[in-house]
N, C-alpha and C. Protein backbone atom coordinates (compact mmCIF):
# COMPACT_ATOMS: atom_id res chain seq x y z
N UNK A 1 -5.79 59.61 -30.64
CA UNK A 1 -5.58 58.55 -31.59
C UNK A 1 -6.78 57.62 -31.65
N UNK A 2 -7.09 56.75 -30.73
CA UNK A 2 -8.44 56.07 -30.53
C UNK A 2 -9.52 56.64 -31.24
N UNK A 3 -10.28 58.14 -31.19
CA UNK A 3 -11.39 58.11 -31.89
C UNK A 3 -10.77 57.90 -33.53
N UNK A 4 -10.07 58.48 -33.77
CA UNK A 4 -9.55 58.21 -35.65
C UNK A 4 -9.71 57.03 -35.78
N UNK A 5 -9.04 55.92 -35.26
CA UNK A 5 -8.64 54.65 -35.50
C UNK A 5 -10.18 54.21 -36.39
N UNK A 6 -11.03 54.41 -35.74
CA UNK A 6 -12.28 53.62 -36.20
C UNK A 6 -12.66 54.48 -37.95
N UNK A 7 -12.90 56.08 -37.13
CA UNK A 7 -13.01 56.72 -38.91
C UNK A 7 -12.16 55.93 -39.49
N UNK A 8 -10.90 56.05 -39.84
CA UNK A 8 -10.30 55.56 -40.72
C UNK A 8 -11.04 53.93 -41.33
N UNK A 9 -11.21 53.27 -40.24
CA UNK A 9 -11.36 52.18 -40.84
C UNK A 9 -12.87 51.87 -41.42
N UNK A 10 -13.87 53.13 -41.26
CA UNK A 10 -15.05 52.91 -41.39
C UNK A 10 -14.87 53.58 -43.24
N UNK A 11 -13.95 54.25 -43.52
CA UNK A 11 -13.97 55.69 -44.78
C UNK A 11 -12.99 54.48 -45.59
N UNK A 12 -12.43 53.50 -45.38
CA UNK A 12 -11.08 53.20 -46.38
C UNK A 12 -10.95 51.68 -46.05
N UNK A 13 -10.33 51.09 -46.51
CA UNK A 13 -10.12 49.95 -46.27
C UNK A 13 -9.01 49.40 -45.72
N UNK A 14 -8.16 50.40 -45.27
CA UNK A 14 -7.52 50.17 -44.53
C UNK A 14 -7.47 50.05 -43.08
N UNK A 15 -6.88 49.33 -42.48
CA UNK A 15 -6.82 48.67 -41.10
C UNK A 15 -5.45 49.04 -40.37
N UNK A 16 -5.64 49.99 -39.45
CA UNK A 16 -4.79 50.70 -38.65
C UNK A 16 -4.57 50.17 -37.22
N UNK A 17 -3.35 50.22 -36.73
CA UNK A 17 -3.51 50.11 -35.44
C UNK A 17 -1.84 50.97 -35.01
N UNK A 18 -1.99 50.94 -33.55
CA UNK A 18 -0.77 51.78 -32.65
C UNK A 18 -0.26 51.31 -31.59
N UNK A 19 1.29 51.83 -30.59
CA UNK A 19 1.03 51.69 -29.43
C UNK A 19 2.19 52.49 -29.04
N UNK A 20 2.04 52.62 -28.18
CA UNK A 20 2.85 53.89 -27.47
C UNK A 20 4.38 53.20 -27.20
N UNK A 21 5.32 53.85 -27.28
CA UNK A 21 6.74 53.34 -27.07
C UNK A 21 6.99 54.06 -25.77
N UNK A 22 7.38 53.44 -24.41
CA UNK A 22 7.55 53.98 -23.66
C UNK A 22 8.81 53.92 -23.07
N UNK A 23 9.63 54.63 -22.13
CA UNK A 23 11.07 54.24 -21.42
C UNK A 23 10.71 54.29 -19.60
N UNK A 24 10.56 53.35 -19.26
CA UNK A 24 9.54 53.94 -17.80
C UNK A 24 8.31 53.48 -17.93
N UNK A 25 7.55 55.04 -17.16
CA UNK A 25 6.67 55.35 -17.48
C UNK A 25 5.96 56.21 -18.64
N UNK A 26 7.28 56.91 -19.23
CA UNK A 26 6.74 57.82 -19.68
C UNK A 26 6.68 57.57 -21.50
N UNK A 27 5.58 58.14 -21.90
CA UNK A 27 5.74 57.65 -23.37
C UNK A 27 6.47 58.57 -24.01
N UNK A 28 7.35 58.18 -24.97
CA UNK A 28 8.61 58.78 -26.07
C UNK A 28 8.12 58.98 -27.12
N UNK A 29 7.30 57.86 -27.55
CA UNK A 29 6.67 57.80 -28.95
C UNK A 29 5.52 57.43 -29.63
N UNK A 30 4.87 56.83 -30.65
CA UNK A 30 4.33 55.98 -31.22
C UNK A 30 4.64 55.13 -32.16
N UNK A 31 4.58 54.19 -32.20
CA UNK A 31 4.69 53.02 -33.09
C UNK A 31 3.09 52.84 -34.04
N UNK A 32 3.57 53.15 -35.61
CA UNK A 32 1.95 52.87 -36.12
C UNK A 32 2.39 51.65 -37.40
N UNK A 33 1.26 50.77 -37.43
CA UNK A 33 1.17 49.63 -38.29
C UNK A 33 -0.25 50.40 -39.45
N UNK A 34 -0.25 49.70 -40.43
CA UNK A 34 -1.12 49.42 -41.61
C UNK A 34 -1.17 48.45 -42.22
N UNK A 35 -2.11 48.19 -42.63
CA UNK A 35 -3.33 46.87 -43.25
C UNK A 35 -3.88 47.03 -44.48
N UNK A 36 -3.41 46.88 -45.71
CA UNK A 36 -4.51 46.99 -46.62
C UNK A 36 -5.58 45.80 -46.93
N UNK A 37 -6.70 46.20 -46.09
CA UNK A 37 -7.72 44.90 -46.36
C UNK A 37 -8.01 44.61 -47.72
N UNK A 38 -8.92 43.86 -48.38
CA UNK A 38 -9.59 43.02 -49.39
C UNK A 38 -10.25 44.31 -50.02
N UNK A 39 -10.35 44.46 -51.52
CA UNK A 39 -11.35 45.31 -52.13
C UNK A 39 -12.39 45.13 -51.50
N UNK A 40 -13.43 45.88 -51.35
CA UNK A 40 -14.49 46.17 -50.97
C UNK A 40 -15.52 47.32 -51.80
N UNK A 41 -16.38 47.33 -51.68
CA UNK A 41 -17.47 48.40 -52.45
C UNK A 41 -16.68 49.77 -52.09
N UNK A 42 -16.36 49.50 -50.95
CA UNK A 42 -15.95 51.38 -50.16
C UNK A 42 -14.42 51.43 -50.83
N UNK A 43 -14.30 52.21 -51.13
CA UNK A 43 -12.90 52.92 -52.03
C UNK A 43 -11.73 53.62 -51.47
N UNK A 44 -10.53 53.73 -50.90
CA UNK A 44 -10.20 54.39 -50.01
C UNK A 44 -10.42 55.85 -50.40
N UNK A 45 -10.12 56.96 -49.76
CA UNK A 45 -10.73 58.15 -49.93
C UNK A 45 -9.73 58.89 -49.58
N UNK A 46 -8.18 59.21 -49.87
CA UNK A 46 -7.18 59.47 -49.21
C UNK A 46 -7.42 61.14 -48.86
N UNK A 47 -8.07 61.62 -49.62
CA UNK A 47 -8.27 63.35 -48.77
C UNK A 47 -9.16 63.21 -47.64
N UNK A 48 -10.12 62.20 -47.74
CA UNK A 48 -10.62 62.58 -46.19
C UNK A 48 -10.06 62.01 -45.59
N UNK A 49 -9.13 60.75 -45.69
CA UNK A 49 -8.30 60.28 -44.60
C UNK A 49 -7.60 61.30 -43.88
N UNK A 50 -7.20 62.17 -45.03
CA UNK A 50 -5.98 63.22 -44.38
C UNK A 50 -6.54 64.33 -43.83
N UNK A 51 -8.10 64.49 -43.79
CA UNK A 51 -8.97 65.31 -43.10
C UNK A 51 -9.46 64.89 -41.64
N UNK A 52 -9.36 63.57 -41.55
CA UNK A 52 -9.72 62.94 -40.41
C UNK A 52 -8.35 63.30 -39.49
N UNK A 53 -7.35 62.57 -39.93
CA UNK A 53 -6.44 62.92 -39.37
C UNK A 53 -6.06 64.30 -38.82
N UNK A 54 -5.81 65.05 -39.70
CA UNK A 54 -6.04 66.43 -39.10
C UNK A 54 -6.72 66.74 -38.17
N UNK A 55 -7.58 66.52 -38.60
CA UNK A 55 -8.50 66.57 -37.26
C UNK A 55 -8.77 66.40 -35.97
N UNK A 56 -8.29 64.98 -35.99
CA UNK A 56 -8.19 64.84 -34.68
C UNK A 56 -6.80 64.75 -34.12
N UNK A 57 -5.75 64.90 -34.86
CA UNK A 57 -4.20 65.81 -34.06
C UNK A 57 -4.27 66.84 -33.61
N UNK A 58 -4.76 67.78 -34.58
CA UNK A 58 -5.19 68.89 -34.40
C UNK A 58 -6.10 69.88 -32.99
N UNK A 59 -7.28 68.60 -33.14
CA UNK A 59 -8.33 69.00 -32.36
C UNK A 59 -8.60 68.34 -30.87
């Protein structure tokens, strides 16, 4: 999760963050938030978002 976090926010203007849901020690889940920041020059780019992602679930 950590390396995406940043792609994402470097490709889109959106602002991501996470955190693990745990019972214990052990983690159950994730909890994910979103941000749509301020227009900006950069455009979001939703296929490579969903390429990034892939990616790094995946990989």
């Amino acid at each position: 999760m950590e390396p995406a976090i940043p792609d994402i926010s470097e490709h889109t203007n959106i602002s991501v963050h996470w955190e693990p849901i745990k019972q214990g020690r052990s983690v159950v889940g994730m909890r994910f938030g979103c941000v749509e920041e301020k227009a900006t020059a950069i455009k979001p780019n939703v296929h490579m978002l969903n390429q990034v992602l892939t990616m790094k679930v995946s990989g």
